[in-house]
C-alpha atoms as a PDB file:
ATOM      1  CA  UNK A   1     -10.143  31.139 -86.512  1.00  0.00           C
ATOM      2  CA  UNK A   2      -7.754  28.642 -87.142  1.00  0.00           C
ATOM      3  CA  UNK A   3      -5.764  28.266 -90.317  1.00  0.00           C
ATOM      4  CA  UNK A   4      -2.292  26.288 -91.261  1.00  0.00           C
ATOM      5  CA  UNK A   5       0.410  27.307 -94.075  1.00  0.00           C
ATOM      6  CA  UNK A   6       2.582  24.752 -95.264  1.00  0.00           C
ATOM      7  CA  UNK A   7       5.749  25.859 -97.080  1.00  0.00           C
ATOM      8  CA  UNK A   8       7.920  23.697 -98.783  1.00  0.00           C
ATOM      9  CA  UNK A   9      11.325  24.201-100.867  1.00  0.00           C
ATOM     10  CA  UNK A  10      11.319  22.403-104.363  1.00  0.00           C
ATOM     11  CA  UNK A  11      13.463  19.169-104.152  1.00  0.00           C
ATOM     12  CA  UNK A  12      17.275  18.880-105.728  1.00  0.00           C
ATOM     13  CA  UNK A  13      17.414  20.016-108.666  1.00  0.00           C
ATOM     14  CA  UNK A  14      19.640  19.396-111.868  1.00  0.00           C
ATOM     15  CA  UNK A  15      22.392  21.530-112.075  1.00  0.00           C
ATOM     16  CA  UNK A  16      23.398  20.965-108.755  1.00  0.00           C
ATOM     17  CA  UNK A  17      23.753  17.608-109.462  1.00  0.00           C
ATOM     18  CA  UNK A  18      25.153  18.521-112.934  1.00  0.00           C
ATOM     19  CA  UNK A  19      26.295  22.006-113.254  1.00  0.00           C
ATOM     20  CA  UNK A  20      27.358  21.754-117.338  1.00  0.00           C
ATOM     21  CA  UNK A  21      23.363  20.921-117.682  1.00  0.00           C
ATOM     22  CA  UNK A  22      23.511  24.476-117.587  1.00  0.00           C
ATOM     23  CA  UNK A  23      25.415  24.848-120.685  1.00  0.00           C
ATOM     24  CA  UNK A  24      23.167  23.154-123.167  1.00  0.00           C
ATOM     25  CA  UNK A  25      19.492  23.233-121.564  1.00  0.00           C
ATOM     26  CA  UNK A  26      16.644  25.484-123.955  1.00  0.00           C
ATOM     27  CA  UNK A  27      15.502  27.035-120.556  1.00  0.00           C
ATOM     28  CA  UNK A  28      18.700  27.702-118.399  1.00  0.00           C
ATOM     29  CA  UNK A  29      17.031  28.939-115.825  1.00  0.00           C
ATOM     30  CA  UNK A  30      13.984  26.705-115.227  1.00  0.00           C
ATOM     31  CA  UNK A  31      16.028  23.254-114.392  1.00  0.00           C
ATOM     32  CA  UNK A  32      13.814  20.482-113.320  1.00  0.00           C
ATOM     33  CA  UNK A  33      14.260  18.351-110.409  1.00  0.00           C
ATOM     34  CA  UNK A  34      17.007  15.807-110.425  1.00  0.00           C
ATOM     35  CA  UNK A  35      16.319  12.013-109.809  1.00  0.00           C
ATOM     36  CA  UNK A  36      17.329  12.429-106.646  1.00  0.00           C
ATOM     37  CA  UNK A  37      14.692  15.247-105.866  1.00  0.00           C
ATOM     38  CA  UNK A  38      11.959  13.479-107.628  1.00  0.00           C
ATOM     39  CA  UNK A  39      12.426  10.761-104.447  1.00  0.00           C
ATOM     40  CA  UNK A  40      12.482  13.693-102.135  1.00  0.00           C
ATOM     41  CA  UNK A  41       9.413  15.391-103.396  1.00  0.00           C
ATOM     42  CA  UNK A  42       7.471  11.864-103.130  1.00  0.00           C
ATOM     43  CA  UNK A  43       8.678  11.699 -99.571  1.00  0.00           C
ATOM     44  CA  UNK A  44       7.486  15.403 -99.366  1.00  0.00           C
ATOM     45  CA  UNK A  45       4.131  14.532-100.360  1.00  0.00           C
ATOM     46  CA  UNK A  46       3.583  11.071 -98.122  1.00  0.00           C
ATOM     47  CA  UNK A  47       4.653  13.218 -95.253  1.00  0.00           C
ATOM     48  CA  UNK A  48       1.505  16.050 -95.832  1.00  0.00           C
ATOM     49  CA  UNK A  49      -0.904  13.302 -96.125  1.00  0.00           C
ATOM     50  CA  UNK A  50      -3.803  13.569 -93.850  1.00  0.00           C
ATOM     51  CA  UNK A  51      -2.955  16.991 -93.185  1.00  0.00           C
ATOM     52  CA  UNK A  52      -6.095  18.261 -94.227  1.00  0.00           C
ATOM     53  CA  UNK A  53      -4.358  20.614 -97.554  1.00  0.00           C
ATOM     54  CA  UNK A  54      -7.552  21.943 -99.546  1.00  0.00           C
ATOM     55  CA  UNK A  55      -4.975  23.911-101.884  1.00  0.00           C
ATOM     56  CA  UNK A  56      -1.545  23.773-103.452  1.00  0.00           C
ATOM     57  CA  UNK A  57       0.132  27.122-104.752  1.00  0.00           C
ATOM     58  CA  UNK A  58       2.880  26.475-106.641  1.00  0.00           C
ATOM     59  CA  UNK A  59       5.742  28.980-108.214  1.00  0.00           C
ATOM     60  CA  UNK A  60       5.869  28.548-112.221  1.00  0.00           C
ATOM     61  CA  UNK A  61       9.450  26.863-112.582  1.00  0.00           C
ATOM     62  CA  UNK A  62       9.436  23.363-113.556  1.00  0.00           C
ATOM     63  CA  UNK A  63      11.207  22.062-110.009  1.00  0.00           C
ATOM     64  CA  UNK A  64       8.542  24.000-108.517  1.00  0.00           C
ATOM     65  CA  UNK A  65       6.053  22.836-110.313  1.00  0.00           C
ATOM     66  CA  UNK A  66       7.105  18.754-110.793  1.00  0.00           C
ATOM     67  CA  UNK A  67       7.667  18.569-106.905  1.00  0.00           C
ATOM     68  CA  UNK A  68       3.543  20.795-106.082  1.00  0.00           C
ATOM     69  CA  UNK A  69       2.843  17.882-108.343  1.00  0.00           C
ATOM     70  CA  UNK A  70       3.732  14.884-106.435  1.00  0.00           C
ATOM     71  CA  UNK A  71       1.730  16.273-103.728  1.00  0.00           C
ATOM     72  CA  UNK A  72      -1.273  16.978-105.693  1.00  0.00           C
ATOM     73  CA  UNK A  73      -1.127  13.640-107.002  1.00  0.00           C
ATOM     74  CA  UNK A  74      -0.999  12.689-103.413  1.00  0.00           C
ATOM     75  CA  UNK A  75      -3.507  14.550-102.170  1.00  0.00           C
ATOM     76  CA  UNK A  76      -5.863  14.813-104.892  1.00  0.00           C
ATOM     77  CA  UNK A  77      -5.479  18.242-105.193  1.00  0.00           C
ATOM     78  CA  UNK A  78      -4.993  20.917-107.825  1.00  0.00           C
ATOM     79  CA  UNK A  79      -2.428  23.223-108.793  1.00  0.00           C
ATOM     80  CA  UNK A  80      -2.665  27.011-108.744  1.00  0.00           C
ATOM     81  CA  UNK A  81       0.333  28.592-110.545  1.00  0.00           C
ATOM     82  CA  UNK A  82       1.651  31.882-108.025  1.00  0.00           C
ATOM     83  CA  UNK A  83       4.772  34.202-109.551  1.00  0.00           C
ATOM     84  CA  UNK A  84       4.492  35.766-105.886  1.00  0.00           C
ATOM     85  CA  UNK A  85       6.073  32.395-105.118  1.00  0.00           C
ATOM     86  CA  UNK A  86       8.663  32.778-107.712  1.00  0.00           C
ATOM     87  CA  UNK A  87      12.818  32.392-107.576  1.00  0.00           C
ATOM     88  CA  UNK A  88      14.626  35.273-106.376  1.00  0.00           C
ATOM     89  CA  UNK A  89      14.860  36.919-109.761  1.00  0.00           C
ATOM     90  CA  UNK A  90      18.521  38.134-108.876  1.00  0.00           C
ATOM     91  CA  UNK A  91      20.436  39.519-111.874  1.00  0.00           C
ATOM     92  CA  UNK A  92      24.072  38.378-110.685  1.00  0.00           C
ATOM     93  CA  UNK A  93      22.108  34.833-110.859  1.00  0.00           C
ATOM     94  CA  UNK A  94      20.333  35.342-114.251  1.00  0.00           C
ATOM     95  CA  UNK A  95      21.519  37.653-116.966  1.00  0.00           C
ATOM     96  CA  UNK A  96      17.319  38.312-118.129  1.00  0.00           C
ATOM     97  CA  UNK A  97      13.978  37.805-117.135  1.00  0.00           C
ATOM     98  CA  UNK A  98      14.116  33.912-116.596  1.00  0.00           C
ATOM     99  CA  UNK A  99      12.204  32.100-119.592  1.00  0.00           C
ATOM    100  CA  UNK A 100      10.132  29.491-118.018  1.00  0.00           C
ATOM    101  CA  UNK A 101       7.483  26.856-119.665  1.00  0.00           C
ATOM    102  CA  UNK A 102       4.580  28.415-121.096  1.00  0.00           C
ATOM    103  CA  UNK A 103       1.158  28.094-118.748  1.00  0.00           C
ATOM    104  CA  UNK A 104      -0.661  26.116-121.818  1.00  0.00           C
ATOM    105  CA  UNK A 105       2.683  23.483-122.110  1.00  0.00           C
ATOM    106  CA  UNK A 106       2.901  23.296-118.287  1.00  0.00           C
ATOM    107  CA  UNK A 107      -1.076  22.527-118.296  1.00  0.00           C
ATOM    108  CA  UNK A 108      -0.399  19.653-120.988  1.00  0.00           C
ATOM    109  CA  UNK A 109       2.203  18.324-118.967  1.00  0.00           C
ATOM    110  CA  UNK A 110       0.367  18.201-114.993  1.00  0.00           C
ATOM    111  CA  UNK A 111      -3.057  18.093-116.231  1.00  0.00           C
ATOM    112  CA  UNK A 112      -3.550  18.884-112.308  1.00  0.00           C
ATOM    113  CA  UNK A 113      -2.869  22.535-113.007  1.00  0.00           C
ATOM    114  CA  UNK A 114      -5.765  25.434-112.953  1.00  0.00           C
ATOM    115  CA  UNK A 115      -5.522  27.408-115.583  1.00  0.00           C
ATOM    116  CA  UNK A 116      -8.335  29.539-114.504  1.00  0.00           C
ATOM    117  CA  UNK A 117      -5.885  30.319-111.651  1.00  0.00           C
ATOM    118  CA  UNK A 118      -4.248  33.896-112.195  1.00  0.00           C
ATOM    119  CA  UNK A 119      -1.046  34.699-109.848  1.00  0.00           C
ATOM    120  CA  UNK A 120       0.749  37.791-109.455  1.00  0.00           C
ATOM    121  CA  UNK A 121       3.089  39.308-111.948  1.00  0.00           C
ATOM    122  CA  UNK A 122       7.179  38.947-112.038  1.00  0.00           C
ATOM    123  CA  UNK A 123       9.322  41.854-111.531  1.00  0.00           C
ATOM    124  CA  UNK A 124      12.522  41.443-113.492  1.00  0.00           C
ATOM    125  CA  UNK A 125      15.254  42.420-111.580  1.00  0.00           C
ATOM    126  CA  UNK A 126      15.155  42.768-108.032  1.00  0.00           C
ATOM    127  CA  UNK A 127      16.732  43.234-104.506  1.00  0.00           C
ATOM    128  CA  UNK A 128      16.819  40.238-102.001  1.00  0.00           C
ATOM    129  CA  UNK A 129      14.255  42.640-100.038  1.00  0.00           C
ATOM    130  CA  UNK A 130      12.245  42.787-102.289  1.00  0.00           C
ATOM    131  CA  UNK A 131      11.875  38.979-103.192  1.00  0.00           C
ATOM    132  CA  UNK A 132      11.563  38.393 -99.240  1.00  0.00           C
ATOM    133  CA  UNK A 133       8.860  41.273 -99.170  1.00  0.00           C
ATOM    134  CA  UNK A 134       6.903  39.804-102.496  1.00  0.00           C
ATOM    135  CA  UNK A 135       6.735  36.393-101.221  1.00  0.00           C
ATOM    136  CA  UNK A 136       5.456  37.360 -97.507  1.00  0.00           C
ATOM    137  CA  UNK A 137       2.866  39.470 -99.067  1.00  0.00           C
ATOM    138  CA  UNK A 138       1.641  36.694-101.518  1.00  0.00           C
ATOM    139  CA  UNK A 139       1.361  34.360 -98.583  1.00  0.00           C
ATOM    140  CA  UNK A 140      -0.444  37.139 -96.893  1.00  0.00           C
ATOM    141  CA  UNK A 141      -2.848  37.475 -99.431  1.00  0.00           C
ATOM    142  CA  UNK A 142      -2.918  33.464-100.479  1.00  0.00           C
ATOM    143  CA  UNK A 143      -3.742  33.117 -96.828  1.00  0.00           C
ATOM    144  CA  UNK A 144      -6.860  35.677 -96.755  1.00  0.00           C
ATOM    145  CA  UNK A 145      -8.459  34.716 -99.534  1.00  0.00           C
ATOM    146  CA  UNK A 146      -7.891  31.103 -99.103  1.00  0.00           C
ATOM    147  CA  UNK A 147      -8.563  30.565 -95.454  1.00  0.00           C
ATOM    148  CA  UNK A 148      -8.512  26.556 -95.625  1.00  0.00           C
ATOM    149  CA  UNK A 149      -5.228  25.080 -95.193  1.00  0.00           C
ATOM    150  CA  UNK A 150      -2.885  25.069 -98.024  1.00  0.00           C
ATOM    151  CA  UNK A 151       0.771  24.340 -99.073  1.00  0.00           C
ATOM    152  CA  UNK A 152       2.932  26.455-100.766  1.00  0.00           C
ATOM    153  CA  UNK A 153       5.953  25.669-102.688  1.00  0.00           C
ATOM    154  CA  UNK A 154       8.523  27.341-103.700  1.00  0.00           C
ATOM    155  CA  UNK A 155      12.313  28.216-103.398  1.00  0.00           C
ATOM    156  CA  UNK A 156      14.733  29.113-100.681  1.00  0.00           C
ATOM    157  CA  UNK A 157      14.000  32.752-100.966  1.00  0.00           C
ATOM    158  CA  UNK A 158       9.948  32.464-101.004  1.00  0.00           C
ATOM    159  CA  UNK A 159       9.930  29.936 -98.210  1.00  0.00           C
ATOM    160  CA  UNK A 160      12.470  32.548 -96.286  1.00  0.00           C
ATOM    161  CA  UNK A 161       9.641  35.472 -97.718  1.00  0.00           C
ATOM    162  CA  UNK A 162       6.596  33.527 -96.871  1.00  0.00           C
ATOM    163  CA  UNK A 163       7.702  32.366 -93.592  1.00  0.00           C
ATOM    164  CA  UNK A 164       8.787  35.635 -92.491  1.00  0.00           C
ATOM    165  CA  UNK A 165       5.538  37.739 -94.029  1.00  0.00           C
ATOM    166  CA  UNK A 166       3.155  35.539 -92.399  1.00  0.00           C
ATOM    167  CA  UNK A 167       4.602  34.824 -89.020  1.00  0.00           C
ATOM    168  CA  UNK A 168       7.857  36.180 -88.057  1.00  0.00           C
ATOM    169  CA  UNK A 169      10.353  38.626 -87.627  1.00  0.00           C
ATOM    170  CA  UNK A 170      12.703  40.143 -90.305  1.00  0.00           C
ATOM    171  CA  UNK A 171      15.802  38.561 -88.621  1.00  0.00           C
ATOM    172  CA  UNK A 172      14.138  35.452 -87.705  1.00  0.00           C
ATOM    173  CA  UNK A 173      16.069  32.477 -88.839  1.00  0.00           C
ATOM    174  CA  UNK A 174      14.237  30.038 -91.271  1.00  0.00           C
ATOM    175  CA  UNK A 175      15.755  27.226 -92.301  1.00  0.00           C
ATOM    176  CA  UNK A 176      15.088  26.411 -95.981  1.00  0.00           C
ATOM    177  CA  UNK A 177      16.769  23.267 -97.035  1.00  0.00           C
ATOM    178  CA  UNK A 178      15.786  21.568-100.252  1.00  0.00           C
ATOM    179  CA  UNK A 179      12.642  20.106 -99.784  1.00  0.00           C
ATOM    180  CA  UNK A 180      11.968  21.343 -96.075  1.00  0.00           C
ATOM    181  CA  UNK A 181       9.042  22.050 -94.795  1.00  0.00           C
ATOM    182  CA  UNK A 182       7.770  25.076 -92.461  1.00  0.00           C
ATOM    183  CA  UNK A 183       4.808  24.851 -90.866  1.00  0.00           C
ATOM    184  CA  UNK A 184       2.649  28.598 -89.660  1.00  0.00           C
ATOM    185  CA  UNK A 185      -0.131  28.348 -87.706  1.00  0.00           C
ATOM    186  CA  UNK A 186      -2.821  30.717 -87.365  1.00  0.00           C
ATOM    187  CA  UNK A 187      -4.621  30.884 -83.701  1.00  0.00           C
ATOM    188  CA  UNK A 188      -6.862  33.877 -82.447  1.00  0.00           C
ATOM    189  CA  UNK A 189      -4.021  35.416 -81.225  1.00  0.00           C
ATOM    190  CA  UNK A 190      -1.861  35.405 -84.381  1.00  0.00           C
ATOM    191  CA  UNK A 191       0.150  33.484 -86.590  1.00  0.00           C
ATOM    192  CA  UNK A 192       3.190  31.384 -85.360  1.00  0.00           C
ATOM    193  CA  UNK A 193       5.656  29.160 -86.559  1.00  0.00           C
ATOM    194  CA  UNK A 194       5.185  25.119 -85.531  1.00  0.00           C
ATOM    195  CA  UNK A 195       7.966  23.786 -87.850  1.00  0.00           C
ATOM    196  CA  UNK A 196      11.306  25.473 -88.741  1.00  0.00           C
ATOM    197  CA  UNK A 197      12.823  23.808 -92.265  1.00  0.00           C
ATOM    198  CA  UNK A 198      11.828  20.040 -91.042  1.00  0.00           C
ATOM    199  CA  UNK A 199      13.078  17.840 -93.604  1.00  0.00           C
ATOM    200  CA  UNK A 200      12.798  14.633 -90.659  1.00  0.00           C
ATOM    201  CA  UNK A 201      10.568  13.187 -93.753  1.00  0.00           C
ATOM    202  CA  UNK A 202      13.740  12.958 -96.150  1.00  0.00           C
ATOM    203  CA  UNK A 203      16.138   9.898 -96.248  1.00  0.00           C
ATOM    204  CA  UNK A 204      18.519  12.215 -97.147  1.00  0.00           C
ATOM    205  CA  UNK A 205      18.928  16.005 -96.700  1.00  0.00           C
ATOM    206  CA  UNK A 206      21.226  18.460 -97.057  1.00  0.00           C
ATOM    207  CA  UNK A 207      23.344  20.002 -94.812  1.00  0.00           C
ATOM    208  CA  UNK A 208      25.188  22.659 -96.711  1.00  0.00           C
ATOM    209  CA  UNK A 209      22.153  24.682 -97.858  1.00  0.00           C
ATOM    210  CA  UNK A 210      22.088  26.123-101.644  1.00  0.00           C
ATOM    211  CA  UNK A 211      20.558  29.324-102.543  1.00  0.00           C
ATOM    212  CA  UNK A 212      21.570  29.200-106.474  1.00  0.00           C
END
């Protein structure tokens, strides 16, 4: 049996470029992607073409969400919304449960969304653990009951979860730079890591890597 996992980290994102965005935005914790990321997420989605993707799983923030959808466009793919894919929901990061776009707004927005699709179930607050755990199990489980190849996309903490769950070790390294990629590959003998945070697709990447 043969399967491959792509996981990829959303692209730049607003408040990093402008941190008062913060101060004024309806959703403060759901920014989208900058300008800048929407140009990484395109470059994100030329690379995975001709990969042979059958799905996309994407965490429900809007970053999340936009960049899933330049690769579905790509690709010709749908969406599947996943909360196991989800932002570290860290309470020295966000003072509540994070309010997101509804599913039925998000649906009228990237008409390439499933609605049908139902994802696990957010767990306001919790541990780093615990967001590294949740993650590695979703990919687990994405990866079982999925057994094509797919991509999933998420943030630094889910591609650090997912990466981990499916094919490493809890102290392995993963390097999850906006808009990287990590490629796991599952042979006979087990799953295993084939790219580490490649972002050789980007024009420009970071090298100070955000978390929050």
């Amino acid at each position: 049996m043969s399967q491959t996992v792509w996981i990829a980290r959303h692209g730049n994102r607003i408040d990093f470029v402008n941190p008062d965005w913060f101060l004024t935005a309806e959703h403060r914790y759901d920014p989208h992607l900058s300008e800048d990321g929407h140009g990484q997420a395109k470059q994100l989605a030329n690379r995975l073409k001709g990969e042979g993707i059958s799905h996309i799983f994407a965490s429900p923030f809007l970053r999340t969400v936009q960049t899933a959808n330049h690769a579905a466009e790509a690709l010709d793919l749908s969406i599947k919304l996943e909360w196991g894919l989800c932002e570290w929901l860290n309470p020295e990061w966000m003072t509540e449960m994070p309010e997101t776009e509804s599913v039925a707004d998000l649906c009228r927005r990237f008409p390439r969304i499933d609605a049908s699709y139902k994802g696990g179930i957010p767990n306001y607050p919790e541990s780093s653990q615990y967001c590294l755990d949740r993650a590695g199990e979703t990919a687990k489980r994405l990866a079982n009951e999925f057994p094509e190849d797919m991509l999933l996309v998420g943030h630094g903490g889910s591609v650090l979860g997912s990466a981990i769950g499916l094919a490493g070790h809890p102290k392995t390294k993963i390097n999850a730079a906006l808009c990287c990629l990590v490629k796991v590959v599952r042979q006979d003998a087990g799953w295993s890591i084939a790219l580490n945070g490649d972002t050789s697709h980007l024009t420009d990447s970071e090298t100070v890597i955000r978390f929050n």
